[in-house]
N, C-alpha and C. Protein backbone atom coordinates (compact mmCIF):
# COMPACT_ATOMS: atom_id res chain seq x y z
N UNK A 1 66.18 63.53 46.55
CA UNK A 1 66.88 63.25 45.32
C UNK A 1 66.24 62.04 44.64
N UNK A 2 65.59 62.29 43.25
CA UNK A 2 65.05 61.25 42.80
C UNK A 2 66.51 60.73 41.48
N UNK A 3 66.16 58.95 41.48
CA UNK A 3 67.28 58.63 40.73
C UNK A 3 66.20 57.81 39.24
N UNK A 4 66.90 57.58 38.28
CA UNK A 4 65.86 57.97 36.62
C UNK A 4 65.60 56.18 36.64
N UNK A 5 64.89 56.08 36.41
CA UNK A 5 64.40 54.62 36.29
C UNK A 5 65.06 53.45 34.98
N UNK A 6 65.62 53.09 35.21
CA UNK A 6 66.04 51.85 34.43
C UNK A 6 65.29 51.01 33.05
N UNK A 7 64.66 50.65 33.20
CA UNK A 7 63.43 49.96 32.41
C UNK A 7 62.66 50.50 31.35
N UNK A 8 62.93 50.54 30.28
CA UNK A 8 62.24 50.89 28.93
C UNK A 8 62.80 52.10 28.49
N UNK A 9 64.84 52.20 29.35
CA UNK A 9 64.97 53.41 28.33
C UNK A 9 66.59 53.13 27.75
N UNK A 10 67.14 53.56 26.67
CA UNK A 10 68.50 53.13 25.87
C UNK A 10 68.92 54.37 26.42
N UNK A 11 70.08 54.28 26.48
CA UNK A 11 71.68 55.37 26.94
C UNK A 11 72.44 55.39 25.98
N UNK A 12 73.40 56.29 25.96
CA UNK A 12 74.36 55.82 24.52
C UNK A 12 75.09 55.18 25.33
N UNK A 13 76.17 54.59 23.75
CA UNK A 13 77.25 53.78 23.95
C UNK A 13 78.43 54.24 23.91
N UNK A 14 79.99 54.70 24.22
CA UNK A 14 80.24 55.24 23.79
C UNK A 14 81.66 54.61 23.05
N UNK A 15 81.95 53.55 23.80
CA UNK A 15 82.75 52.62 23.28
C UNK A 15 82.69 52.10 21.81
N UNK A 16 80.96 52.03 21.00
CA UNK A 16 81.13 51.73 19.83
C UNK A 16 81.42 52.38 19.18
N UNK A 17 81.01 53.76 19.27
CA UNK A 17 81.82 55.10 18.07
C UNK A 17 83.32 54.90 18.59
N UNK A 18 83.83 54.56 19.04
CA UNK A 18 85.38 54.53 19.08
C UNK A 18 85.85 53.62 18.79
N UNK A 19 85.53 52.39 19.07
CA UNK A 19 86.06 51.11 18.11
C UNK A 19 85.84 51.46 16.64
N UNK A 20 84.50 51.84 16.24
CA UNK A 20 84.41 52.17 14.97
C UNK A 20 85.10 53.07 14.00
N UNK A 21 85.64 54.14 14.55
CA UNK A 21 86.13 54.92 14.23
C UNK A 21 87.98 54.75 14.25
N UNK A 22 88.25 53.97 15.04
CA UNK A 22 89.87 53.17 14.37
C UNK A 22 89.17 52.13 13.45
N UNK A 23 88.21 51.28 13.11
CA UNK A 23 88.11 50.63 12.40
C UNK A 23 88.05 51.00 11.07
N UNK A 24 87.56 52.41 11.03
CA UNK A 24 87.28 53.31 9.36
C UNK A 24 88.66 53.81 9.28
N UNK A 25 89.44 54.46 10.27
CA UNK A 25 90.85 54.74 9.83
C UNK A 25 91.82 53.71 9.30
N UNK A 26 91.49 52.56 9.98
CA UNK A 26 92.50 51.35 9.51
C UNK A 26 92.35 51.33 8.02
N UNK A 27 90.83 51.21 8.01
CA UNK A 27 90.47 50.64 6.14
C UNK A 27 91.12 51.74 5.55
N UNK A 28 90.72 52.83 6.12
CA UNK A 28 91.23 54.15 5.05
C UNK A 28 92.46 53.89 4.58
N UNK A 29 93.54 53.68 5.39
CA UNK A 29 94.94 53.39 5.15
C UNK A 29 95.23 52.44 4.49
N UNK A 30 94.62 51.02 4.10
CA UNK A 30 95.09 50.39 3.60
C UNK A 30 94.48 50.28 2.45
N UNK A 31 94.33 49.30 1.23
CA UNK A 31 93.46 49.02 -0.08
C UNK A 31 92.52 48.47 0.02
N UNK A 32 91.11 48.99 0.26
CA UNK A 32 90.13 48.40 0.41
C UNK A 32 89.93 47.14 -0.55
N UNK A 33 91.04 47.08 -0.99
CA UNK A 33 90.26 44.59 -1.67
C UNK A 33 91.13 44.42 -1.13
N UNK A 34 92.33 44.82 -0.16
CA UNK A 34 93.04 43.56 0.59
C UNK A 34 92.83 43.65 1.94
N UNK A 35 91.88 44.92 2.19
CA UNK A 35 91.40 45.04 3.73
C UNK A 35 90.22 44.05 3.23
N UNK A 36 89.28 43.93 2.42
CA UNK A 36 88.03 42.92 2.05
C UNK A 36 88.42 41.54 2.27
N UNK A 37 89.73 40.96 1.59
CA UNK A 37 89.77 40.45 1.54
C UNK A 37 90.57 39.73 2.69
N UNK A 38 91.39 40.09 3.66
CA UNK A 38 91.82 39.84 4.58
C UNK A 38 90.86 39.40 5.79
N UNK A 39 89.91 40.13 5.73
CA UNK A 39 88.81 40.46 6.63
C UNK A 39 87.78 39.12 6.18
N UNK A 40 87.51 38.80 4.85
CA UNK A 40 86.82 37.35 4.29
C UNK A 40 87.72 36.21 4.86
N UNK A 41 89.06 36.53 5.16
CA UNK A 41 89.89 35.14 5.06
C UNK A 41 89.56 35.26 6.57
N UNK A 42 89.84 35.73 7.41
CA UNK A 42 89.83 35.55 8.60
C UNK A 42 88.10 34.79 9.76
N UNK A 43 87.22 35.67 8.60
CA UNK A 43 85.98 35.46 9.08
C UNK A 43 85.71 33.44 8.59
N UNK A 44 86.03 33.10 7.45
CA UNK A 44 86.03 31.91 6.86
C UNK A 44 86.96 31.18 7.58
N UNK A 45 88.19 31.44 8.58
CA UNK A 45 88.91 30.61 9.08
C UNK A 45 88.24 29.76 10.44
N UNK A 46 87.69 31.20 11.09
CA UNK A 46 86.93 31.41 12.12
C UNK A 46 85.74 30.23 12.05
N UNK A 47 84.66 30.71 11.26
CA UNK A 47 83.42 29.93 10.89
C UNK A 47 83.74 28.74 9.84
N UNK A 48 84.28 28.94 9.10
CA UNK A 48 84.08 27.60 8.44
C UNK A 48 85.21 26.51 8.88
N UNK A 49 85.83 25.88 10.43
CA UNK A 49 85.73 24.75 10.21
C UNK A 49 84.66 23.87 11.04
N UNK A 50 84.13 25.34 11.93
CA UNK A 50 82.55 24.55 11.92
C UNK A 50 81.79 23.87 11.42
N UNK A 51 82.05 24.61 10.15
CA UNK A 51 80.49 24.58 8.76
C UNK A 51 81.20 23.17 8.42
N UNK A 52 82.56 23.06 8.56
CA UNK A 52 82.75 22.14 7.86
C UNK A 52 83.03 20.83 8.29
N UNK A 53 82.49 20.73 9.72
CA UNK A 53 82.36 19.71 10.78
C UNK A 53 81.13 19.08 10.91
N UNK A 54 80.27 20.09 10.54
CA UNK A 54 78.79 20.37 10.59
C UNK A 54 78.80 19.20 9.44
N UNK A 55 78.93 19.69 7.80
CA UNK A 55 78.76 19.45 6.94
C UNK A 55 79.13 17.69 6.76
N UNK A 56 80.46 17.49 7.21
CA UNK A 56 80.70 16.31 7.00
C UNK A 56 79.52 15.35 7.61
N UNK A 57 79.12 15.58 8.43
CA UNK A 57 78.27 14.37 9.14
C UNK A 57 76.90 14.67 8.80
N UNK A 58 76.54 15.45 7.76
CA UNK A 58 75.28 15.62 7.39
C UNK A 58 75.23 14.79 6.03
N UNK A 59 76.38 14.74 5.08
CA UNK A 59 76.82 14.30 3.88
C UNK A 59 77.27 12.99 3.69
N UNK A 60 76.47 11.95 4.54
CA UNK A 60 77.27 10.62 4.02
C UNK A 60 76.63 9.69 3.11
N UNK A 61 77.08 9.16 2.34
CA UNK A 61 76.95 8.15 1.25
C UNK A 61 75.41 7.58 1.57
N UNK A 62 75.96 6.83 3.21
CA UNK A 62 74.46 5.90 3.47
C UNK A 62 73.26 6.77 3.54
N UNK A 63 73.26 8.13 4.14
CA UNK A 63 71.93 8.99 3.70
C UNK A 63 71.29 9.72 2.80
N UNK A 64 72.40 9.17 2.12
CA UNK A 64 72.21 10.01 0.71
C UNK A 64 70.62 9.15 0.13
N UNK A 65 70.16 10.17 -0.43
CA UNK A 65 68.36 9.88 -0.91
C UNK A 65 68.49 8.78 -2.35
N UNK A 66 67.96 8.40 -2.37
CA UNK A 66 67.44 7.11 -3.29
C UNK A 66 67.49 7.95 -5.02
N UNK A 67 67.75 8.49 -5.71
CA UNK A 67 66.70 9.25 -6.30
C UNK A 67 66.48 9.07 -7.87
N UNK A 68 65.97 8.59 -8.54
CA UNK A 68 65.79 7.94 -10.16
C UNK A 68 66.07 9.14 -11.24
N UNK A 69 67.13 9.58 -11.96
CA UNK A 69 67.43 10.66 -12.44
C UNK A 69 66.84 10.21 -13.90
N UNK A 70 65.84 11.06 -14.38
CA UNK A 70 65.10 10.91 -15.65
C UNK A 70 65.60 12.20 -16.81
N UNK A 71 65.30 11.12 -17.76
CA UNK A 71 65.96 12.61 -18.65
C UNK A 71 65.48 14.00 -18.58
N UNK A 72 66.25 15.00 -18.62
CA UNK A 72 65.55 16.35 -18.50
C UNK A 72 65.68 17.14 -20.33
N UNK A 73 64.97 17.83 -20.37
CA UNK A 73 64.91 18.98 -21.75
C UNK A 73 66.49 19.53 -21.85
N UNK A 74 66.41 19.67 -23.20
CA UNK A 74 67.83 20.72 -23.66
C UNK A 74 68.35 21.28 -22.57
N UNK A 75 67.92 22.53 -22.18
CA UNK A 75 68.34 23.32 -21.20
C UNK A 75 68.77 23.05 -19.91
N UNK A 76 68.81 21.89 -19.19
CA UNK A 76 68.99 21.53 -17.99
C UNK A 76 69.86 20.31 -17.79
N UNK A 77 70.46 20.29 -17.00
CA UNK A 77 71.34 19.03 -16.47
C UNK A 77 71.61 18.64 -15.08
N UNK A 78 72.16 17.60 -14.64
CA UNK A 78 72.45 17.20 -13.15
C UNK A 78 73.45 17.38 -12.87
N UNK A 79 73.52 17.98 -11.72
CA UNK A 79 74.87 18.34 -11.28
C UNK A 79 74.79 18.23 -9.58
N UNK A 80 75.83 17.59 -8.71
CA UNK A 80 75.68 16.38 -7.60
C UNK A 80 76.39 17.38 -6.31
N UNK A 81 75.92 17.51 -5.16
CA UNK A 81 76.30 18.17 -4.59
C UNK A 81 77.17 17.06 -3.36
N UNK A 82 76.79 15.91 -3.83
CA UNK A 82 77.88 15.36 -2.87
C UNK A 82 78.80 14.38 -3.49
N UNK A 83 79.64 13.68 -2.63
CA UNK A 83 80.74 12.68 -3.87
C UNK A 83 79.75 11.62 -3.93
N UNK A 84 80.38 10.86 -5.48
CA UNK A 84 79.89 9.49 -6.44
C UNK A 84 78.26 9.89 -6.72
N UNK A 85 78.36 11.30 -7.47
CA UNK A 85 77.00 11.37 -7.59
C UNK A 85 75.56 10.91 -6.59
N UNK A 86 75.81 11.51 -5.88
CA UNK A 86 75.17 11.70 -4.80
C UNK A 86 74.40 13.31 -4.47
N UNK A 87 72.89 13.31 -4.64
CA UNK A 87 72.24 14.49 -3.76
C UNK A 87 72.56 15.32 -5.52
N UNK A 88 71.81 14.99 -5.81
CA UNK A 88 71.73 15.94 -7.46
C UNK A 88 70.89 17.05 -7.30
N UNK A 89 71.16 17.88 -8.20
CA UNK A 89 70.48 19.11 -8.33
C UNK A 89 70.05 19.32 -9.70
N UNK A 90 68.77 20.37 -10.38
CA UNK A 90 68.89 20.65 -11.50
C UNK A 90 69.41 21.41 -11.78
N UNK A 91 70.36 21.89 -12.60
CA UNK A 91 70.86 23.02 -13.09
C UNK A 91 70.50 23.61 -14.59
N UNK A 92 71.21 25.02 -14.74
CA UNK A 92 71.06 25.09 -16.05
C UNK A 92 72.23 24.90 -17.30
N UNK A 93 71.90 24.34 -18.22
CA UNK A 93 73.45 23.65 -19.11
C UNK A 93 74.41 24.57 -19.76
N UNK A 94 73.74 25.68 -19.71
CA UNK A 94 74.72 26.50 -20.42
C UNK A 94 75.13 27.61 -19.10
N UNK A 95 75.79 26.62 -18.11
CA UNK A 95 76.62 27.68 -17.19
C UNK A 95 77.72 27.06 -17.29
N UNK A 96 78.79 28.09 -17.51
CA UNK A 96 80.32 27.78 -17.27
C UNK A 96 81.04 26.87 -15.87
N UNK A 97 82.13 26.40 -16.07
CA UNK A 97 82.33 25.32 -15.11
C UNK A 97 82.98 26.60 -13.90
N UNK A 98 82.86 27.75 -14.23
CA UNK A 98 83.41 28.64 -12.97
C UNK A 98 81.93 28.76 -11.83
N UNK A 99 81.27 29.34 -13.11
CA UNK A 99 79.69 29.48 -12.51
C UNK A 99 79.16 28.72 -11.87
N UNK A 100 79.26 27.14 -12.64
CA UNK A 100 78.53 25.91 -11.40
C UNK A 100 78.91 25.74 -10.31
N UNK A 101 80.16 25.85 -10.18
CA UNK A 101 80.93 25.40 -9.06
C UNK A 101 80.91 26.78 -8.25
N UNK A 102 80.88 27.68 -8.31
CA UNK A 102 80.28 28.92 -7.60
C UNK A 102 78.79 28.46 -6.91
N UNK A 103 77.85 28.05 -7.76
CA UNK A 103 76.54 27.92 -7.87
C UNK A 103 76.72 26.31 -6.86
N UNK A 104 77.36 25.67 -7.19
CA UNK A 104 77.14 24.42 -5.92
C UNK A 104 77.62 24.65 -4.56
N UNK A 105 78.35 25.90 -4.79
CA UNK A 105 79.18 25.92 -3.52
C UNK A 105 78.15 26.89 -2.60
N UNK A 106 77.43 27.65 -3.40
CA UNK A 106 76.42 28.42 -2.45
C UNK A 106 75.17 27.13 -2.00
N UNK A 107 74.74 26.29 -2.91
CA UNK A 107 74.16 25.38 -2.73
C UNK A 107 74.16 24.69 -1.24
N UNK A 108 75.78 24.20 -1.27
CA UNK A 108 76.17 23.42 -0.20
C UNK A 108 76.17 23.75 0.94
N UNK A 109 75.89 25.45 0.66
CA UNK A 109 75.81 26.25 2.26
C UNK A 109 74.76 26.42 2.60
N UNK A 110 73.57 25.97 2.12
CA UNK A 110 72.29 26.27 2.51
C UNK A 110 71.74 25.12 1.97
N UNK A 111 72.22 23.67 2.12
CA UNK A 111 71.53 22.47 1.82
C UNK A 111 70.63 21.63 2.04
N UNK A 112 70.07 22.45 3.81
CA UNK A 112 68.67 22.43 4.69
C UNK A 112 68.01 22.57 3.75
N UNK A 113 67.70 23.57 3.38
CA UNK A 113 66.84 24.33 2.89
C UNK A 113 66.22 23.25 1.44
N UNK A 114 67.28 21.91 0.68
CA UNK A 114 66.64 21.70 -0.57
C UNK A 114 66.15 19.61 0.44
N UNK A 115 65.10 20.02 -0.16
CA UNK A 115 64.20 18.88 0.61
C UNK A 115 64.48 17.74 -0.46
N UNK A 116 64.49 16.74 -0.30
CA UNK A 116 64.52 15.34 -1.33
C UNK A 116 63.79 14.02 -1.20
N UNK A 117 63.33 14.53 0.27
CA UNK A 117 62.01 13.99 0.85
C UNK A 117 60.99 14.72 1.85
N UNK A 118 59.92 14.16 1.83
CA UNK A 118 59.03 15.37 2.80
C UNK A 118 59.75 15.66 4.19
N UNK A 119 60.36 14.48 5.02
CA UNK A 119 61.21 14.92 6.16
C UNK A 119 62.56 15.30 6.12
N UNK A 120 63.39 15.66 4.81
CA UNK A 120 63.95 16.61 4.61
C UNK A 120 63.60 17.95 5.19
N UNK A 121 61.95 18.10 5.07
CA UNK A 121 62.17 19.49 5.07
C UNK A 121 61.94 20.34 6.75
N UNK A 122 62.45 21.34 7.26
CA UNK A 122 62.30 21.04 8.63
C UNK A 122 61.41 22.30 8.27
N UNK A 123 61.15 22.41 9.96
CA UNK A 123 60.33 24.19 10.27
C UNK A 123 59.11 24.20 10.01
N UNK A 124 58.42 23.51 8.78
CA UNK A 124 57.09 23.63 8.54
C UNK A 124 56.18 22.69 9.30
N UNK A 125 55.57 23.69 10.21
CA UNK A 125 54.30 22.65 10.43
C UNK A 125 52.96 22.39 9.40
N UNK A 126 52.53 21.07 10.07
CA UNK A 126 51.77 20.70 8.76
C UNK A 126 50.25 21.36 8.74
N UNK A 127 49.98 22.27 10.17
CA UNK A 127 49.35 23.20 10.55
C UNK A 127 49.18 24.38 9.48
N UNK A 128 50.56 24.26 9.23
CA UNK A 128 50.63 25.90 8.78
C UNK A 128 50.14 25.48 7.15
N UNK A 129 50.22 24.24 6.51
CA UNK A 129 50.74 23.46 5.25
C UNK A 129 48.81 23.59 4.55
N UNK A 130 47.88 23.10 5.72
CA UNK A 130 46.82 22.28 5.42
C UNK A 130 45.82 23.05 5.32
N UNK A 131 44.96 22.86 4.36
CA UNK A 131 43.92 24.14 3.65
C UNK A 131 42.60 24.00 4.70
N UNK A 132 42.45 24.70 5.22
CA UNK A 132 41.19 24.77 6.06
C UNK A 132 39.60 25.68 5.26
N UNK A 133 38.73 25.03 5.15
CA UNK A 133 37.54 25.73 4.80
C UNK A 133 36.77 26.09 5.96
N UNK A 134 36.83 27.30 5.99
CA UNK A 134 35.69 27.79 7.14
C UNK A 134 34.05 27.67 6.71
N UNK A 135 33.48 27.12 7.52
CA UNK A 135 32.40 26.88 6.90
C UNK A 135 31.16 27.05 8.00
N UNK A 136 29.94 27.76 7.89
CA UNK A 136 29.12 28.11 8.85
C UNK A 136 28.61 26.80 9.69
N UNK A 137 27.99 27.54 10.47
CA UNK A 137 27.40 25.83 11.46
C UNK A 137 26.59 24.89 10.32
N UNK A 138 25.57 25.56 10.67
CA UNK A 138 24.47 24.59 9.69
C UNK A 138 24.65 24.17 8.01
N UNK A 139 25.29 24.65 7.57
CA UNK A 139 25.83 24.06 6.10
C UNK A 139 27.02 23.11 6.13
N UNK A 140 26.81 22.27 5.01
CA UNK A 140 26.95 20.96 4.49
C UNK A 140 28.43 20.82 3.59
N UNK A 141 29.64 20.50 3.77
CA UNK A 141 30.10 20.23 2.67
C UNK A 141 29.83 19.44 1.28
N UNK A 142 30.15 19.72 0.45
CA UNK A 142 30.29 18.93 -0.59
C UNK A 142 31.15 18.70 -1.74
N UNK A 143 31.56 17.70 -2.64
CA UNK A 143 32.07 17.15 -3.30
C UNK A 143 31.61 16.86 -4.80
N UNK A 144 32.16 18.10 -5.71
CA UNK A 144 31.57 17.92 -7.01
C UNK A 144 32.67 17.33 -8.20
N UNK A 145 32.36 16.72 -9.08
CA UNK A 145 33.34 15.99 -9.84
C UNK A 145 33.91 17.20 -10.49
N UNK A 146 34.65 17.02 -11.28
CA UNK A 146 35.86 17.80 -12.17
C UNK A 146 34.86 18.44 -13.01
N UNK A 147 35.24 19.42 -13.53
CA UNK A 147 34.45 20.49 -14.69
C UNK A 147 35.07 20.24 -15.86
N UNK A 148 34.28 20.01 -16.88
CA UNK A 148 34.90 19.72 -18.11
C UNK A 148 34.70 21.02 -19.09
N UNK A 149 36.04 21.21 -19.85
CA UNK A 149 35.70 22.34 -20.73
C UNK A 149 34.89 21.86 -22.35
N UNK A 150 34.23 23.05 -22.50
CA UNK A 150 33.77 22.91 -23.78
C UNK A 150 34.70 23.13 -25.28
N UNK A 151 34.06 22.29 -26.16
CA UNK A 151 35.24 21.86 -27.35
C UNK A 151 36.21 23.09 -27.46
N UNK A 152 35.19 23.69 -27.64
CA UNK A 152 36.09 25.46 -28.50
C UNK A 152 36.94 25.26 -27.61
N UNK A 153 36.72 26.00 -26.43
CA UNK A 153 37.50 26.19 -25.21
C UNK A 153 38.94 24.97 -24.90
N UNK A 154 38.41 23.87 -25.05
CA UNK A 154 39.86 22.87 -25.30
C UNK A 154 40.67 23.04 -26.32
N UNK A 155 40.24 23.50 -27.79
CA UNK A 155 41.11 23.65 -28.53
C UNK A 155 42.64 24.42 -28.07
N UNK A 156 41.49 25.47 -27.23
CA UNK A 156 42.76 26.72 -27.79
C UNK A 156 43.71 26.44 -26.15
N UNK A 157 43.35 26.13 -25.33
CA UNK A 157 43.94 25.64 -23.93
C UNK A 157 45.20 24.49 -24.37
N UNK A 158 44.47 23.38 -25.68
CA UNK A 158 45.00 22.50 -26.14
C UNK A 158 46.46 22.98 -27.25
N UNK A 159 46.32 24.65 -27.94
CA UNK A 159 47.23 25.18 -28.83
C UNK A 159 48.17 25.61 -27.85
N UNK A 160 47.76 26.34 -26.62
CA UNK A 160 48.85 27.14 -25.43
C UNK A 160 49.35 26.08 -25.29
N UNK A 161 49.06 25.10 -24.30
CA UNK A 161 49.74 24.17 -24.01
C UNK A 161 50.93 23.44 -25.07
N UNK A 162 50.69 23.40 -26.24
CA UNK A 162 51.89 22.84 -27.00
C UNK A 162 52.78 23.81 -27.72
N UNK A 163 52.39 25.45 -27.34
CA UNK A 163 53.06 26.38 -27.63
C UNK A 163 54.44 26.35 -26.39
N UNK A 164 54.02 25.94 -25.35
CA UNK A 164 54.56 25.52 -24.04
C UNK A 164 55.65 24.52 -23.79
N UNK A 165 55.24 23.41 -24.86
CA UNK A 165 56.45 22.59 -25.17
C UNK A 165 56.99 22.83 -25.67
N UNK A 166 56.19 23.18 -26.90
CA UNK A 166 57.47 23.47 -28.17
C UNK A 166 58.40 24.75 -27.72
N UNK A 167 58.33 25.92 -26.79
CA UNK A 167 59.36 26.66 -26.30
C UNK A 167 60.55 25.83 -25.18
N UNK A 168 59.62 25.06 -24.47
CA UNK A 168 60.95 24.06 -23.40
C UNK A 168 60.36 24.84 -22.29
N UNK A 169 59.07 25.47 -21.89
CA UNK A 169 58.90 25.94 -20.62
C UNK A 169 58.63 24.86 -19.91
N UNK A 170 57.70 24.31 -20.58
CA UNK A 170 57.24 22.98 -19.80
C UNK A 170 57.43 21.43 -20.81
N UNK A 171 57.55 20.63 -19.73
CA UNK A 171 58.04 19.18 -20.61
C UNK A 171 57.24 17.53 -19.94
N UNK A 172 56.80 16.99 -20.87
CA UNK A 172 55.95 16.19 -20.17
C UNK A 172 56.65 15.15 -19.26
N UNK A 173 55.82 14.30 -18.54
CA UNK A 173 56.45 13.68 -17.06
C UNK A 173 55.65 12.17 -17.06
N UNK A 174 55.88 11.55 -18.04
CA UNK A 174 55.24 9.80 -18.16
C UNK A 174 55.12 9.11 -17.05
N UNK A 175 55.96 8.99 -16.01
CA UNK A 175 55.54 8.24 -14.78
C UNK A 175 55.86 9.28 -13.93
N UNK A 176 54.76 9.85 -13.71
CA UNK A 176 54.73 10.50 -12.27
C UNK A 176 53.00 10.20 -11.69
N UNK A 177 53.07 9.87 -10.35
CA UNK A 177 52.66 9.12 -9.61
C UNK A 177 50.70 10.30 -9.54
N UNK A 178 51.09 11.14 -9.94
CA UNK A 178 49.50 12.35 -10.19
C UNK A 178 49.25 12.23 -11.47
N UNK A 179 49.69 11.64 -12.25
CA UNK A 179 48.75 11.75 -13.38
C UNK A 179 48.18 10.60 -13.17
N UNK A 180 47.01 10.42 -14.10
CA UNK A 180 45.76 9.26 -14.46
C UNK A 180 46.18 7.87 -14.39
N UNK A 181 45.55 7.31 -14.19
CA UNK A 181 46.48 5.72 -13.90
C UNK A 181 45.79 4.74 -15.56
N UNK A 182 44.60 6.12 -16.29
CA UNK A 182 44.07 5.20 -17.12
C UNK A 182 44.71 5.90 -18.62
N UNK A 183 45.20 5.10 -19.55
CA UNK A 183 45.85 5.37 -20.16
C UNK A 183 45.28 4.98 -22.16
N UNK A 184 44.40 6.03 -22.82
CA UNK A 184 43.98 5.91 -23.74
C UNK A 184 44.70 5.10 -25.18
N UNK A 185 45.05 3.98 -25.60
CA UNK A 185 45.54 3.46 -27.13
C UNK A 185 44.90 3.77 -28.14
N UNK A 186 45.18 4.52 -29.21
CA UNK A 186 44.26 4.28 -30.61
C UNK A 186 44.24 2.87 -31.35
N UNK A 187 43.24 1.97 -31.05
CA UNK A 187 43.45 1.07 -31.87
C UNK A 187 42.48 1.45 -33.55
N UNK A 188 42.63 0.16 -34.30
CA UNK A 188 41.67 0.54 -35.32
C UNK A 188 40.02 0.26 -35.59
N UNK A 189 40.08 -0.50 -34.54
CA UNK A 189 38.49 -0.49 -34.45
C UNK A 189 38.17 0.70 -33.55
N UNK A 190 38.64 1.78 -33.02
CA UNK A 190 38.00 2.78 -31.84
C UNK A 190 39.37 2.76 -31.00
N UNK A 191 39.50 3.35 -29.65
CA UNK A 191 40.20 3.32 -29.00
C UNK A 191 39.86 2.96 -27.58
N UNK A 192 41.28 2.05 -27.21
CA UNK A 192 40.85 1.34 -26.26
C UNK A 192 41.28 1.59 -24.96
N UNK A 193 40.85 1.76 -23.64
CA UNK A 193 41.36 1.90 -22.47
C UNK A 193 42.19 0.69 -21.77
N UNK A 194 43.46 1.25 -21.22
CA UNK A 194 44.16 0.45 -20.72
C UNK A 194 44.69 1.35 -19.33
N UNK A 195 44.64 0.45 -18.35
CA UNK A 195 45.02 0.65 -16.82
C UNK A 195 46.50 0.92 -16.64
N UNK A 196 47.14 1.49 -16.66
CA UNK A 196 48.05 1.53 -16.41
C UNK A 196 48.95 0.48 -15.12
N UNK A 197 49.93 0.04 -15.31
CA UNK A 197 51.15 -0.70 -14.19
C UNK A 197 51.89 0.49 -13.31
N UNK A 198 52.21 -0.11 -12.38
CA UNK A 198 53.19 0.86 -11.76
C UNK A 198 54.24 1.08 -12.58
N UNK A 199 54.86 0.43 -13.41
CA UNK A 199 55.99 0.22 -14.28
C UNK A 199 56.22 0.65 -15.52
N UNK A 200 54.67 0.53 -16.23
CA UNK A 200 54.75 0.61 -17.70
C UNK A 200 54.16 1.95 -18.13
């Protein structure tokens, strides 16, 4: 008498078609939005005072990020995912006060996920982050300066680009730490170069 080997094979179940099957009769019988909704309240009683044990000690004042709120374009505004304006977000301005608060509250459930500093952000290694050039044995890297476009060619790069503002897709950014540190004046004899401050 040989007996069937164990290892690399599934059996049925038979217990789950039968739980399942009072579970579809129950719903049937009752109103599926107060079976939905009964079934949401219970699952949220369950899990969220975890989330919300969790949450408190992730959310305090003293870790809250540093962060310099600069004016933004028409379309956008700040809106704070923790108390005394604390942990801002951008939003968009023409959402209703039902919508934001919908929209912060999904926020707040997945608040890992919005970085406000580089060690904010978890999971990524910097492995995975960092551009590698494969490059044969015997050849040489090298390092060529920036390519400059020709006039024509700037014009019309120069028309997109302010077609760009003038819609509100994009909006310029005076102190941010990647642009040029050298900063052109028109005076009236010619124009003159000035170095920029950290400040000014």
């Amino acid at each position: 008498m040989r007996k069937p080997t164990i290892e690399g094979q599934l059996f049925y179940v038979e217990e789950m078609d039968q739980l399942a099957d009072e579970l579809l009769e129950e719903l049937s019988l009752e109103d599926p939005y107060k079976a939905r909704s009964s079934l949401e309240q219970t699952n949220s009683i369950e899990l969220g005072t975890e989330c919300k044990e969790q949450a408190q000690g992730d959310w305090s004042e003293l870790k809250a990020p540093k962060v310099d709120l600069k004016p933004l374009p028409e379309g956008l505004r700040y809106a704070f995912l923790g108390e005394n304006s604390t942990y801002p977000v951008i939003v968009n301005s023409d959402l209703e006060p039902e919508q934001l608060s919908a929209l912060l509250v999904e926020l707040r459930k997945y608040r890992k996920a919005i970085g406000y500093t580089l060690d904010d952000i978890k999971g990524i290694s910097p492995d995975l982050c960092i551009h590698r050039i494969h490059l044969e044995d015997e050849s040489k890297s090298s390092i060529e300066p920036q390519r400059r476009l020709n006039p024509n060619l700037k014009e019309v790069v120069k028309k997109e680009i302010l077609k760009l503002l003038d819609a509100g897709i994009i909006y310029p950014i005076s102190d941010s730490t990647w642009i040029s540190p050298v900063h052109c004046v028109p005076k009236k004899g010619g124009i003159t170069v000035i170095k920029m401050t950290k400040r000014s």
